[in-house]
C-alpha atoms as a PDB file:
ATOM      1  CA  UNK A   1      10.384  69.408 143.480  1.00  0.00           C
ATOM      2  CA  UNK A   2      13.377  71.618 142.411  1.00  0.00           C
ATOM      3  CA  UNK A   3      12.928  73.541 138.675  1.00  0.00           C
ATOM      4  CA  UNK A   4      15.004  73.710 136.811  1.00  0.00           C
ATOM      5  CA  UNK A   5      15.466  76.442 134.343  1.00  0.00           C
ATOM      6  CA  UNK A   6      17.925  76.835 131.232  1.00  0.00           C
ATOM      7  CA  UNK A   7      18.090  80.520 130.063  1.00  0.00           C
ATOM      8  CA  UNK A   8      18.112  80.939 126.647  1.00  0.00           C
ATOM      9  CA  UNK A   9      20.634  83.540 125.091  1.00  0.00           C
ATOM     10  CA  UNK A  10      19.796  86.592 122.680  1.00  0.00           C
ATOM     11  CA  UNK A  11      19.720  85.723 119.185  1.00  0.00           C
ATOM     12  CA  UNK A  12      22.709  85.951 117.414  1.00  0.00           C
ATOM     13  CA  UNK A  13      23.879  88.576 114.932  1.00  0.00           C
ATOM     14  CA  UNK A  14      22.862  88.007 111.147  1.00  0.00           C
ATOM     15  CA  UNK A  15      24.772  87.102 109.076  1.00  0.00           C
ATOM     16  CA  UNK A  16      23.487  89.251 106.007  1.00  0.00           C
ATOM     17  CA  UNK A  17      24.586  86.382 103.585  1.00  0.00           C
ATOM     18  CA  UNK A  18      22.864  83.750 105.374  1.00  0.00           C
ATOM     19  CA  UNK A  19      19.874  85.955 105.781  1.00  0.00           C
ATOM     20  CA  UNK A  20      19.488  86.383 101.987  1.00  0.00           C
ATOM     21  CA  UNK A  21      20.415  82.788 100.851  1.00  0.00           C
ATOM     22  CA  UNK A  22      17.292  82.393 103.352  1.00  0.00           C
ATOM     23  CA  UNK A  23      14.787  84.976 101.514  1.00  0.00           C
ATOM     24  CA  UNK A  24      16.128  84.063  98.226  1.00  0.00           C
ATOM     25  CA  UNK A  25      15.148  80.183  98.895  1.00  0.00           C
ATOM     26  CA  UNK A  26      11.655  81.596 100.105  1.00  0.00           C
ATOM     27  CA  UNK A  27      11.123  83.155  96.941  1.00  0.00           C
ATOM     28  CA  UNK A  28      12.203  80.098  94.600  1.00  0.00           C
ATOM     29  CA  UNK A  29       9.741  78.268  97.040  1.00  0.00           C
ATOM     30  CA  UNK A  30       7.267  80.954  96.790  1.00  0.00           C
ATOM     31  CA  UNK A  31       7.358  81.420  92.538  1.00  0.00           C
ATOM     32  CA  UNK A  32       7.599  77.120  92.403  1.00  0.00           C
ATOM     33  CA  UNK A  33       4.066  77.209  94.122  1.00  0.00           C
ATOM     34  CA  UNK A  34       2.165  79.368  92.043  1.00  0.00           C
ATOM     35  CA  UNK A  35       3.632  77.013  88.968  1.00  0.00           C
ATOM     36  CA  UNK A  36       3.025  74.168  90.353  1.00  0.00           C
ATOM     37  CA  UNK A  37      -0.182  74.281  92.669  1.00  0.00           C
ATOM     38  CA  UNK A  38      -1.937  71.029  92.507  1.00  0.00           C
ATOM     39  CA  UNK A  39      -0.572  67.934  94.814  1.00  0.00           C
ATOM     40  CA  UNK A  40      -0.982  64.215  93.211  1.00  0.00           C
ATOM     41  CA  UNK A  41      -0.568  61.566  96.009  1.00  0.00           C
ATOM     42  CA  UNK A  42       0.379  57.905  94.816  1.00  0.00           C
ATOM     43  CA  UNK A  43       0.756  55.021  95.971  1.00  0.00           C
ATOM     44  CA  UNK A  44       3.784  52.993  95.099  1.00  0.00           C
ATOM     45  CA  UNK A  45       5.943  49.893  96.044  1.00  0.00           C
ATOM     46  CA  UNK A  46       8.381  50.129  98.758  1.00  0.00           C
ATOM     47  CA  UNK A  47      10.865  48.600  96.452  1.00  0.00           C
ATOM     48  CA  UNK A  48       9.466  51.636  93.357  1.00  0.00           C
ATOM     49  CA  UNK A  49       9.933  54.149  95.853  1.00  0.00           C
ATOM     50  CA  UNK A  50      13.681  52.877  96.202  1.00  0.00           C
ATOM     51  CA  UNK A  51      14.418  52.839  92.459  1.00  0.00           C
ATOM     52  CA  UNK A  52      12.638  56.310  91.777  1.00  0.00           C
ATOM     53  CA  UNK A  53      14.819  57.666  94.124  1.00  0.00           C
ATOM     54  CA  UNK A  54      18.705  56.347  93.586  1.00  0.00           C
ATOM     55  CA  UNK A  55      17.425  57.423  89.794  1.00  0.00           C
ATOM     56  CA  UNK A  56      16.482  61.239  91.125  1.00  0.00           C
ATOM     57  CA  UNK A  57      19.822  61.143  93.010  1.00  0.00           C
ATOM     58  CA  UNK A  58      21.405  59.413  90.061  1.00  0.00           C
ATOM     59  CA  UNK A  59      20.557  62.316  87.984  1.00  0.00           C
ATOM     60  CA  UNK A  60      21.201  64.932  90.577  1.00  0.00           C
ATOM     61  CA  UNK A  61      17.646  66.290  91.260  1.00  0.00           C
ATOM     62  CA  UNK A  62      15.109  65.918  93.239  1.00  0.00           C
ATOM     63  CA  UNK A  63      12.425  63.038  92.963  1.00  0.00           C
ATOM     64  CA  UNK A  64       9.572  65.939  92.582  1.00  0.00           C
ATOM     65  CA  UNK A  65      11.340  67.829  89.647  1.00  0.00           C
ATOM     66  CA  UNK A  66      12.093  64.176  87.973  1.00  0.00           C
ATOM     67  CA  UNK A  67       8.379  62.816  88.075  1.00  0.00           C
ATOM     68  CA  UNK A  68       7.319  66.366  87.083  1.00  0.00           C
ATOM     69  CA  UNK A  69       9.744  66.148  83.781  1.00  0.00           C
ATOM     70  CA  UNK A  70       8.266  62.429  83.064  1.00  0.00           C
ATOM     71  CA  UNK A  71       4.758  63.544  83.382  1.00  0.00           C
ATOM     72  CA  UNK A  72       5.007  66.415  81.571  1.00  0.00           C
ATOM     73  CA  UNK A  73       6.501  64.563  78.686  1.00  0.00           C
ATOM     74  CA  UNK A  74       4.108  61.509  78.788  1.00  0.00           C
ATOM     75  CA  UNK A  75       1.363  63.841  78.639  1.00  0.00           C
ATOM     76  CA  UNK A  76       2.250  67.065  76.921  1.00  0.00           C
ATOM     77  CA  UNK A  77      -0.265  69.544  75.995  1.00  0.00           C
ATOM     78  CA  UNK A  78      -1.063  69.139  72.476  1.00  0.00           C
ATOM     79  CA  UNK A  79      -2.854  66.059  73.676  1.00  0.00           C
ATOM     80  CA  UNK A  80      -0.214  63.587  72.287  1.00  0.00           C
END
């Protein structure tokens, strides 16, 4: 039995743009998590699922942000 090995380069140079594109997304991601830090799972239609998410994409954001928006507005604080 013959091995075969591939060697693996050094890492490339950063690219200091890339690098903080990269830190800044980790801090959005970071500062979105202590806002929003409980997870709801539900179950939905196949077919739901579908039309949530052409109206997300319709809108230009992300299913998440648009179900947060809904929910917020159906049940706002005040308790109305």
């Amino acid at each position: 039995m013959t091995s075969k090995r591939t060697a693996i380069g050094s890492r490339p140079l950063a690219d200091r743009q890339a690098e903080a594109w990269v830190r800044q997304s980790n801090r959005a991601a970071l500062a979105k998590g202590a806002v929003y830090s409980a997870r709801l799972t539900l179950d939905v239609t196949p077919a739901l699922r579908a039309r949530i998410k052409v109206a997300a994409f319709s809108q230009g954001v992300t299913v998440a942000d648009m179900l947060r928006e809904l929910l917020e507005s159906r049940f706002q604080e005040d308790g109305a």
